[in-house]
PDB file of N, CA and C in Angstrom:
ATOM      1  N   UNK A   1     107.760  -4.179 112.678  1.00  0.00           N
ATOM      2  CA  UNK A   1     108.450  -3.438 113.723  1.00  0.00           C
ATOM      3  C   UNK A   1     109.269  -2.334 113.046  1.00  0.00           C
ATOM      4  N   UNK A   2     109.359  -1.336 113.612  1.00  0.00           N
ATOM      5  CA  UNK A   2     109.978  -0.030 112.907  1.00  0.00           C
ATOM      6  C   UNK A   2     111.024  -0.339 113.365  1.00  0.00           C
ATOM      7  N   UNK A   3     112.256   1.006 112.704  1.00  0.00           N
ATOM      8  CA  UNK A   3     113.637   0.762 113.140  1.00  0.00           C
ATOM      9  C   UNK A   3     113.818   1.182 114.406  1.00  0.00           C
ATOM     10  N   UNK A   4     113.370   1.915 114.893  1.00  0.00           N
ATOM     11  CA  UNK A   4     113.628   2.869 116.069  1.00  0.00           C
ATOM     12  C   UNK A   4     113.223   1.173 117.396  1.00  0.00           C
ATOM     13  N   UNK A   5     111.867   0.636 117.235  1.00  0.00           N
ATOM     14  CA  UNK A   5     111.833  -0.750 118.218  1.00  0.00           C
ATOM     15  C   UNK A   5     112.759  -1.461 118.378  1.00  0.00           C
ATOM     16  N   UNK A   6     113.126  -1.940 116.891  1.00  0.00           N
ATOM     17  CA  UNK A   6     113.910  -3.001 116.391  1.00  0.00           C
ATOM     18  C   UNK A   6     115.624  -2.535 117.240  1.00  0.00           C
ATOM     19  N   UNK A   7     116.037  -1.518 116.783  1.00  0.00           N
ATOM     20  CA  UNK A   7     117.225  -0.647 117.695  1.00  0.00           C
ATOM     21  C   UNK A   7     116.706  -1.130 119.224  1.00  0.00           C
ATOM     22  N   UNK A   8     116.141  -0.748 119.536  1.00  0.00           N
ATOM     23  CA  UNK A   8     115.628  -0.863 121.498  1.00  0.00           C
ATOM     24  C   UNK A   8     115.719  -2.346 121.665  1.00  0.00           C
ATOM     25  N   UNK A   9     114.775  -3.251 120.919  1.00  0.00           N
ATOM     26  CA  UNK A   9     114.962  -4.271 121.399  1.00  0.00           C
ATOM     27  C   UNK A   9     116.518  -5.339 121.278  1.00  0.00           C
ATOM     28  N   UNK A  10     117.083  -4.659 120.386  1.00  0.00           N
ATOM     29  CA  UNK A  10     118.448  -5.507 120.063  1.00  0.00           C
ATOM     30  C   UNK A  10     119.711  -4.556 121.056  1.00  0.00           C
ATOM     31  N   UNK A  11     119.784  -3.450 121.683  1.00  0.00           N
ATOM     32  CA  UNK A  11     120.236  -3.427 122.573  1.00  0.00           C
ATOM     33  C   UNK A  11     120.341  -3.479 124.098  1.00  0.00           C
ATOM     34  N   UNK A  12     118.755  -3.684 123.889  1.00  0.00           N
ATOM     35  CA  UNK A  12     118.384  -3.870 125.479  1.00  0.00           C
ATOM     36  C   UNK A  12     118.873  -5.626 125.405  1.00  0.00           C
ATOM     37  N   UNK A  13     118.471  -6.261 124.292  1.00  0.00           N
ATOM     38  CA  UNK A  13     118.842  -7.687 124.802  1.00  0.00           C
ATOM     39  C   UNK A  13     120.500  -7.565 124.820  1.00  0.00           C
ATOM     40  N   UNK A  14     121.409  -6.737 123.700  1.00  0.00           N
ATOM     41  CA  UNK A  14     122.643  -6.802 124.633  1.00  0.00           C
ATOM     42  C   UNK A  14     122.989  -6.609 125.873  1.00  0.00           C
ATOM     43  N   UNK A  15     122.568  -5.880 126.627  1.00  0.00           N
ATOM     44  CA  UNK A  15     122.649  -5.296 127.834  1.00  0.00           C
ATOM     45  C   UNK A  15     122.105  -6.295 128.912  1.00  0.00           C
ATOM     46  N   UNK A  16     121.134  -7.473 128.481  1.00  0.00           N
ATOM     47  CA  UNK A  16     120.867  -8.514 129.187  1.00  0.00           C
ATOM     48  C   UNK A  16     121.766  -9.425 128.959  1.00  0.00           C
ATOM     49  N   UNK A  17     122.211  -9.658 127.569  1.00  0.00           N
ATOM     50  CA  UNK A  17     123.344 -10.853 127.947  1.00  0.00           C
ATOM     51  C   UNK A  17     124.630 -10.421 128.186  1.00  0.00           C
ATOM     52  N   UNK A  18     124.874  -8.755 128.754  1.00  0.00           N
ATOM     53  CA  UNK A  18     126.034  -8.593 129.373  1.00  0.00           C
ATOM     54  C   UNK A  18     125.811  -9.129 130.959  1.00  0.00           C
ATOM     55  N   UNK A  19     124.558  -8.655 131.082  1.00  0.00           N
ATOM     56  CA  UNK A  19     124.155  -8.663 132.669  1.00  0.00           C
ATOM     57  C   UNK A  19     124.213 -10.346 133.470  1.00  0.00           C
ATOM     58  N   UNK A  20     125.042 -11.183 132.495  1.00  0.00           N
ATOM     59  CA  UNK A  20     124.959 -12.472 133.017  1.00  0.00           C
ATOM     60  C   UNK A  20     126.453 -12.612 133.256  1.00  0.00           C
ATOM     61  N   UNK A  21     127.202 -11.437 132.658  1.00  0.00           N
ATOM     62  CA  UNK A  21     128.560 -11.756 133.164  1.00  0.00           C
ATOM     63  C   UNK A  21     129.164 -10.773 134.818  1.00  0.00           C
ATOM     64  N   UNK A  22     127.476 -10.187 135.355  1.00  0.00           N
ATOM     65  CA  UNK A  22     127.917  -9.441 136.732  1.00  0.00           C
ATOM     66  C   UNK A  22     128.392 -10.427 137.442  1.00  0.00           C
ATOM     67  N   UNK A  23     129.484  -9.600 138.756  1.00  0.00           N
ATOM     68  CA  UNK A  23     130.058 -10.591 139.622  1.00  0.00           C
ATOM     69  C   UNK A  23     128.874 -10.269 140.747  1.00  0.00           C
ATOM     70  N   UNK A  24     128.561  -9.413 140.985  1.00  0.00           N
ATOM     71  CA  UNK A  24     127.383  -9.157 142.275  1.00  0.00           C
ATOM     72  C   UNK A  24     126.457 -10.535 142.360  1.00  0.00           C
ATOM     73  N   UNK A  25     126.626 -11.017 144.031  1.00  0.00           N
ATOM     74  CA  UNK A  25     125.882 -12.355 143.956  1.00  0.00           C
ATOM     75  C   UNK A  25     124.317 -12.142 144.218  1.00  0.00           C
ATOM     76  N   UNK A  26     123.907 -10.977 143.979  1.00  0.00           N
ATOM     77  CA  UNK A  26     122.451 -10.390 144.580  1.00  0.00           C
ATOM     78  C   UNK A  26     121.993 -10.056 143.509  1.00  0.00           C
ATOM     79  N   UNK A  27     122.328  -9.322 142.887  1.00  0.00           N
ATOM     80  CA  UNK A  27     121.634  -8.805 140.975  1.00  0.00           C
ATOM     81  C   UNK A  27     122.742  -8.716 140.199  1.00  0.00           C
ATOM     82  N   UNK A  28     122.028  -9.173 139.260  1.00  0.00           N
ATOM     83  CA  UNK A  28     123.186  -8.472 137.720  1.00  0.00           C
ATOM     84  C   UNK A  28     122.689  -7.633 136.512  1.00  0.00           C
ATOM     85  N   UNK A  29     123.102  -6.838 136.539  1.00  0.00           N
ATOM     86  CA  UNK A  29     122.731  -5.734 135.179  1.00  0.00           C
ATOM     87  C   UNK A  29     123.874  -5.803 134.422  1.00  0.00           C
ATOM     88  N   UNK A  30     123.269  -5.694 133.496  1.00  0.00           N
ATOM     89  CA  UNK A  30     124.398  -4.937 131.722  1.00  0.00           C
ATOM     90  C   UNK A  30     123.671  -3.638 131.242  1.00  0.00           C
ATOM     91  N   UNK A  31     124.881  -2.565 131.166  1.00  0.00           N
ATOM     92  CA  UNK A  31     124.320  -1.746 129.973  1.00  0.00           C
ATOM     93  C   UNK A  31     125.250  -1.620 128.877  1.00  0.00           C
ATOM     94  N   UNK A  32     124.687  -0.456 127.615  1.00  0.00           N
ATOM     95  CA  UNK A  32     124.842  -0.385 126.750  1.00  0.00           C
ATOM     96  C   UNK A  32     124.941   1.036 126.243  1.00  0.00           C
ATOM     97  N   UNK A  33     125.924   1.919 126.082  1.00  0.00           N
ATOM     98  CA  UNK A  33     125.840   2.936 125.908  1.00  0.00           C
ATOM     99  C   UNK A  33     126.033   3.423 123.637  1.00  0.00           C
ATOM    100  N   UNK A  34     124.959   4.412 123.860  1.00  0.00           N
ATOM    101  CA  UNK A  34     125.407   4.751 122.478  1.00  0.00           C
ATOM    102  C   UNK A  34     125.459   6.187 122.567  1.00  0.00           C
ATOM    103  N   UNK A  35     126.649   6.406 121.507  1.00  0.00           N
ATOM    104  CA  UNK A  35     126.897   7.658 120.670  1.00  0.00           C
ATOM    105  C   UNK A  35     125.785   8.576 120.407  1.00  0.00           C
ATOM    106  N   UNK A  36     125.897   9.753 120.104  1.00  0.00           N
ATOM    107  CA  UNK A  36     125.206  10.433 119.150  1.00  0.00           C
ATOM    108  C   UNK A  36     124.498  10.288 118.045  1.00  0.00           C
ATOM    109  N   UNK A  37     125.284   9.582 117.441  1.00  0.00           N
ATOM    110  CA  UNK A  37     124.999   8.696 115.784  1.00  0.00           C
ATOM    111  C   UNK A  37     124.500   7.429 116.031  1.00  0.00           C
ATOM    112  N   UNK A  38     124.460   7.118 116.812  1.00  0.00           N
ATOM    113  CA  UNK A  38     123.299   5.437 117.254  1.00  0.00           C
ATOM    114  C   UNK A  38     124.622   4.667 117.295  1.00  0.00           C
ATOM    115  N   UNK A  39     125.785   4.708 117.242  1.00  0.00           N
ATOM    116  CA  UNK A  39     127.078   3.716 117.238  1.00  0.00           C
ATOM    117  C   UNK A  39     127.031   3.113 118.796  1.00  0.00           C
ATOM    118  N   UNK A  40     127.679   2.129 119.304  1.00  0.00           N
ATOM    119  CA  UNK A  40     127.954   1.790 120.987  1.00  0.00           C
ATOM    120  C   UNK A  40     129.119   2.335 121.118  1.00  0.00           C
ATOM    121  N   UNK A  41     129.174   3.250 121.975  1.00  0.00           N
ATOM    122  CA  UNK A  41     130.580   4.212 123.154  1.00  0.00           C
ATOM    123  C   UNK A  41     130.989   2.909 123.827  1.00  0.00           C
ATOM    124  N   UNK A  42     129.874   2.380 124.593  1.00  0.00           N
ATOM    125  CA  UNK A  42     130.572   1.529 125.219  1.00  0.00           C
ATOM    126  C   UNK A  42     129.393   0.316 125.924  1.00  0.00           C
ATOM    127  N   UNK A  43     130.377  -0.398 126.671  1.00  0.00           N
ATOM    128  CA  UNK A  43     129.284  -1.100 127.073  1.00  0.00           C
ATOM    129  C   UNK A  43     129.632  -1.673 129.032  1.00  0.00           C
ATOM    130  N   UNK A  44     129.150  -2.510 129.431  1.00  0.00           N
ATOM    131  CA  UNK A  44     129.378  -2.946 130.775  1.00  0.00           C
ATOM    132  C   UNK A  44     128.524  -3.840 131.697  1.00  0.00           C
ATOM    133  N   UNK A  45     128.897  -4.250 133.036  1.00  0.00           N
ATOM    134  CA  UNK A  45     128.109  -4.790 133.966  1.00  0.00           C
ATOM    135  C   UNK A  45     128.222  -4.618 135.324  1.00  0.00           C
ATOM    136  N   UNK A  46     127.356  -5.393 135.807  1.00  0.00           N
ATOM    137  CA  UNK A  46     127.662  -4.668 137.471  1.00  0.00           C
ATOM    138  C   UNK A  46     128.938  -5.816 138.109  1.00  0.00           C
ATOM    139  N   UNK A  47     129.695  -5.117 138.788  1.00  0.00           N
ATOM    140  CA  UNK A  47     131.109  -6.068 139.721  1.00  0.00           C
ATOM    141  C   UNK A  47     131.731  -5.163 140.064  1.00  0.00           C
ATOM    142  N   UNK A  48     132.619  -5.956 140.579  1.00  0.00           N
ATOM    143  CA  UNK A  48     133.863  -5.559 141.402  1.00  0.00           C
ATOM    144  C   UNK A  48     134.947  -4.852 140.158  1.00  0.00           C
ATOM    145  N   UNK A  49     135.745  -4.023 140.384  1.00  0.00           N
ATOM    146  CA  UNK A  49     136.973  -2.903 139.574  1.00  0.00           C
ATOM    147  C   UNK A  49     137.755  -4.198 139.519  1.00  0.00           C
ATOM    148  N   UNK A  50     138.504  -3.994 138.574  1.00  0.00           N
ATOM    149  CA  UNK A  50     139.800  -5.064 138.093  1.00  0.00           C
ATOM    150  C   UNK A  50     141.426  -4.975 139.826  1.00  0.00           C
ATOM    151  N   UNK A  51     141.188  -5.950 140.060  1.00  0.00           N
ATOM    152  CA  UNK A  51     141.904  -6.051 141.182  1.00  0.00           C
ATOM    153  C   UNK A  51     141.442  -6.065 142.816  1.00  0.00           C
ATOM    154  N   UNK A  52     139.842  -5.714 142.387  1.00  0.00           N
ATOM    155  CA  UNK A  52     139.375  -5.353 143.739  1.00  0.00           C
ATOM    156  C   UNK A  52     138.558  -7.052 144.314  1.00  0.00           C
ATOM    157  N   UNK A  53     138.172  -6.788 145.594  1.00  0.00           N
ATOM    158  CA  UNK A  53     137.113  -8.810 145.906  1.00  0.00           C
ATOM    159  C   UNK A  53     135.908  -8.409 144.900  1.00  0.00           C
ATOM    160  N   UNK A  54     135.297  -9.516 144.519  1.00  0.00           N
ATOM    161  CA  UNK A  54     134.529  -9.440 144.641  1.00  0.00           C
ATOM    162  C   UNK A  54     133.036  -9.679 145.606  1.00  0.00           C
ATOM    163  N   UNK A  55     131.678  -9.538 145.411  1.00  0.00           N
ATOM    164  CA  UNK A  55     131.181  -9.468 146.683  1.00  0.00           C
ATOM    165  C   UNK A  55     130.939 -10.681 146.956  1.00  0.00           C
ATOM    166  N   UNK A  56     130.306 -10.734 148.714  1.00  0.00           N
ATOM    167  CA  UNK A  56     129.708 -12.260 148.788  1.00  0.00           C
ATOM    168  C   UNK A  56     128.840 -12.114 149.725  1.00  0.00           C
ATOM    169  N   UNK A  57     127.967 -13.103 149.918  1.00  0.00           N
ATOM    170  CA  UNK A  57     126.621 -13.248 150.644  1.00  0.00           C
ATOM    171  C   UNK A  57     126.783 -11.988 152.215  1.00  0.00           C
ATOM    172  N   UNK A  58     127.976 -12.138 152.269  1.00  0.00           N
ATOM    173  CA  UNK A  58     128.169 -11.137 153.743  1.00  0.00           C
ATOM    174  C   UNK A  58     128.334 -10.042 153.704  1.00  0.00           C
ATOM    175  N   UNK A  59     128.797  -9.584 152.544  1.00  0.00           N
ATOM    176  CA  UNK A  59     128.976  -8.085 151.898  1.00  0.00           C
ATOM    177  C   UNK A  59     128.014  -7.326 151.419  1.00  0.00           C
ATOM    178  N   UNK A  60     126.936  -8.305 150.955  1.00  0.00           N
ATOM    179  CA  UNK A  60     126.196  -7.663 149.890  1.00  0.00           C
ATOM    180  C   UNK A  60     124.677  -8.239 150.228  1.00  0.00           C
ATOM    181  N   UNK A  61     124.233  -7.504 151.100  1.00  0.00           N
ATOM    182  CA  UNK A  61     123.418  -7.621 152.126  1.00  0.00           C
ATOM    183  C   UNK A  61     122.311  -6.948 151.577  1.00  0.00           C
ATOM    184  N   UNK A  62     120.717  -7.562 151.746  1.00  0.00           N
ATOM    185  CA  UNK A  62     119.643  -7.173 151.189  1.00  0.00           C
ATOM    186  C   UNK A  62     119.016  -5.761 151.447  1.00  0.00           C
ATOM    187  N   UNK A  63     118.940  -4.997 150.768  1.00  0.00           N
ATOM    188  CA  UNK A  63     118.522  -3.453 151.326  1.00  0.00           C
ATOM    189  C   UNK A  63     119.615  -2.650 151.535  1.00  0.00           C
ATOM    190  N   UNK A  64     120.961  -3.169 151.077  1.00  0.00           N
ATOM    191  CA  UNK A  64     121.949  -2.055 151.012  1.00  0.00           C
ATOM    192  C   UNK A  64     122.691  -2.320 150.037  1.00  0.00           C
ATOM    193  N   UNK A  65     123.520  -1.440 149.749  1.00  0.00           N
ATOM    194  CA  UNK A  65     124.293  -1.679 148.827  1.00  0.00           C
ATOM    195  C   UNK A  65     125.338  -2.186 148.996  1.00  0.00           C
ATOM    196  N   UNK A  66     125.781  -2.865 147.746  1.00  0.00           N
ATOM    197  CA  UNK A  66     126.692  -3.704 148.089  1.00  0.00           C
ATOM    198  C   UNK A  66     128.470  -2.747 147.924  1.00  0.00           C
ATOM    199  N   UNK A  67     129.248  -3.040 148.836  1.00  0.00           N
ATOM    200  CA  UNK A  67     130.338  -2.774 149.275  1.00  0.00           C
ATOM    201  C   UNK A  67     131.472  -2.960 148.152  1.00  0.00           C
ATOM    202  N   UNK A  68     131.082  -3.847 147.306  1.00  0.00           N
ATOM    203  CA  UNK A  68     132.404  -4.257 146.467  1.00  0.00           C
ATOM    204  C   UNK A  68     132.159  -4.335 144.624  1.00  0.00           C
ATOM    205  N   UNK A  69     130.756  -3.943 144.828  1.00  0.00           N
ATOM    206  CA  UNK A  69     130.484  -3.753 143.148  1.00  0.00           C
ATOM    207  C   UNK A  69     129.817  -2.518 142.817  1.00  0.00           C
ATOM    208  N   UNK A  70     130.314  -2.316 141.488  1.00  0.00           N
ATOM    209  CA  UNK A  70     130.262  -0.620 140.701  1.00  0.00           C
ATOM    210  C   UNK A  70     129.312  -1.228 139.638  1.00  0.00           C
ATOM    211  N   UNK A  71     128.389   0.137 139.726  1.00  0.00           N
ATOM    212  CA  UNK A  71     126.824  -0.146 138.815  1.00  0.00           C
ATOM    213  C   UNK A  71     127.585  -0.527 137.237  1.00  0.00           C
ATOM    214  N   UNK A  72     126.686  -1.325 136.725  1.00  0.00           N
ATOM    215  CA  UNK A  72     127.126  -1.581 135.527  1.00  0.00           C
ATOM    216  C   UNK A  72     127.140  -0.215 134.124  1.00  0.00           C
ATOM    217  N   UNK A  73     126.173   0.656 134.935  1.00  0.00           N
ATOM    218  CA  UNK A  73     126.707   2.051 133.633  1.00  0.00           C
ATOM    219  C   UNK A  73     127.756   2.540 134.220  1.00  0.00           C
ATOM    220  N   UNK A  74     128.398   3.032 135.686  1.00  0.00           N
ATOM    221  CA  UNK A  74     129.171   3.070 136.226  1.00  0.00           C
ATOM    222  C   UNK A  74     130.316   2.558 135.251  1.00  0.00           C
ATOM    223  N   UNK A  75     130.673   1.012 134.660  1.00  0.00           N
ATOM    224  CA  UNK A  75     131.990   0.509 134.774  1.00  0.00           C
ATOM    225  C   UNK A  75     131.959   0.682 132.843  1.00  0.00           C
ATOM    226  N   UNK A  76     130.614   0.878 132.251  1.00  0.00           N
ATOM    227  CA  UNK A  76     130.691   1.201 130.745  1.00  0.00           C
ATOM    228  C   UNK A  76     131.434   2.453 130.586  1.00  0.00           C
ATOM    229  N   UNK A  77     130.919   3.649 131.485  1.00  0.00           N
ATOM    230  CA  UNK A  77     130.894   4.801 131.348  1.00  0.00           C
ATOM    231  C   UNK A  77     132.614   4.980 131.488  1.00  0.00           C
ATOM    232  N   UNK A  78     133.076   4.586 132.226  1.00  0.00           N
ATOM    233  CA  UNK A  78     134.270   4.313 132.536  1.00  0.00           C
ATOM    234  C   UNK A  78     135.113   4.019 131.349  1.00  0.00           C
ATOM    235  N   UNK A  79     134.548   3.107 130.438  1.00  0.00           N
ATOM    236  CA  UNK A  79     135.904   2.877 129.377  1.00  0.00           C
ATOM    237  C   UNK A  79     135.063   3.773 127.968  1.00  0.00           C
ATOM    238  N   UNK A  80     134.228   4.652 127.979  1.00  0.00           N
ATOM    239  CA  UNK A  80     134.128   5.682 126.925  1.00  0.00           C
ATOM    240  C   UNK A  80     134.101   6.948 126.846  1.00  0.00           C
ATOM    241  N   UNK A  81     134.194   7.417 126.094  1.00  0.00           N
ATOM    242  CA  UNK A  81     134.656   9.170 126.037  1.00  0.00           C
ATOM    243  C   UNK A  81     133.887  10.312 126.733  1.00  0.00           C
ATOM    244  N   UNK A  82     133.016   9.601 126.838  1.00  0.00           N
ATOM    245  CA  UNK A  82     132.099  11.043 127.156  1.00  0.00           C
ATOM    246  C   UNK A  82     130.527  10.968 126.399  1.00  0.00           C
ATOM    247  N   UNK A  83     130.934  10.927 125.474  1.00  0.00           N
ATOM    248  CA  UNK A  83     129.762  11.556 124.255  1.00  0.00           C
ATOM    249  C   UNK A  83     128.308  10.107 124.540  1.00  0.00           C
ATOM    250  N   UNK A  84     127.885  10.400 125.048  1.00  0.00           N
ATOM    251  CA  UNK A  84     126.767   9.233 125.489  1.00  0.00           C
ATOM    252  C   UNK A  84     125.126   9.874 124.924  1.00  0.00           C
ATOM    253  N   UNK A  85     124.705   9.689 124.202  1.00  0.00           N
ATOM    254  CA  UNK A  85     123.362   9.825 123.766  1.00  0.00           C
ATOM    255  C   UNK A  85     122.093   9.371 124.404  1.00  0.00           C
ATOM    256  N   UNK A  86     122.656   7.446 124.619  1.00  0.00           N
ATOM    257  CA  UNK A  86     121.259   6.374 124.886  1.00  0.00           C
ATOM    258  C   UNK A  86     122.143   5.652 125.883  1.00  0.00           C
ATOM    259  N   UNK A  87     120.937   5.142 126.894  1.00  0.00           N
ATOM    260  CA  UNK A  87     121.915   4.349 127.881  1.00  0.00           C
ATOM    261  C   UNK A  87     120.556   3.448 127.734  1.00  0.00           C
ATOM    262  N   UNK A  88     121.215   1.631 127.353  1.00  0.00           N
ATOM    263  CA  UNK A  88     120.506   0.634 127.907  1.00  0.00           C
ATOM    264  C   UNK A  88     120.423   0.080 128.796  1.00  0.00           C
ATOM    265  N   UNK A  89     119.525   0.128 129.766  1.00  0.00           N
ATOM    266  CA  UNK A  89     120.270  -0.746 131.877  1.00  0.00           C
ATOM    267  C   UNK A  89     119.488  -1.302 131.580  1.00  0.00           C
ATOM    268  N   UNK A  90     119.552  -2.663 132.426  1.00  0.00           N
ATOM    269  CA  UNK A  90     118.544  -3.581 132.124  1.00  0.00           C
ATOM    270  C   UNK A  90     118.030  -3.739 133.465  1.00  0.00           C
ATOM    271  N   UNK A  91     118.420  -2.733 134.509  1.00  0.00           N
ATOM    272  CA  UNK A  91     117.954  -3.259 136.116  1.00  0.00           C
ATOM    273  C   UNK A  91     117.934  -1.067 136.161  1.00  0.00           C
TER     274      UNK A  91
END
């Protein structure tokens, strides 16, 4: 496996075992953001903002979106600078 796979596959699987800490009771994603230089900016999952409900079977209704959770690049993107190169989503 070259480096360039080996890179893809070891952050896409981060980005899956972030995606087990979403609060959304319908899907969960993780991503994984990198730098310029291949470093991680940042990272994240899909839920609810710090202080806000999270969702539930009545909120977060099939074929729409859900009301109380922010996409998981959404809440990465959020705690890094800007400078984003590679984004891993796993949904």
């Amino acid at each position: 496996m070259n480096r360039k796979a080996l890179k893809d596959e070891v952050f896409l699987r981060m980005a899956t075992e972030l995606s087990r800490l979403g609060t959304c009771c319908r899907l969960k994603v993780g991503a994984v953001l990198l730098r310029p230089d291949g470093g991680i900016a940042s990272a994240g999952f899909n839920g609810a903002l710090p202080g806000m409900p999270h969702c539930t079977p009545e909120t977060c209704q099939p074929g729409q979106r859900c009301l109380h959770t922010s996409h998981a690049e959404e809440n990465a993107l959020g705690f890094c600078d800007g400078h984003v190169a590679v984004a891993y989503v796993t949904h």
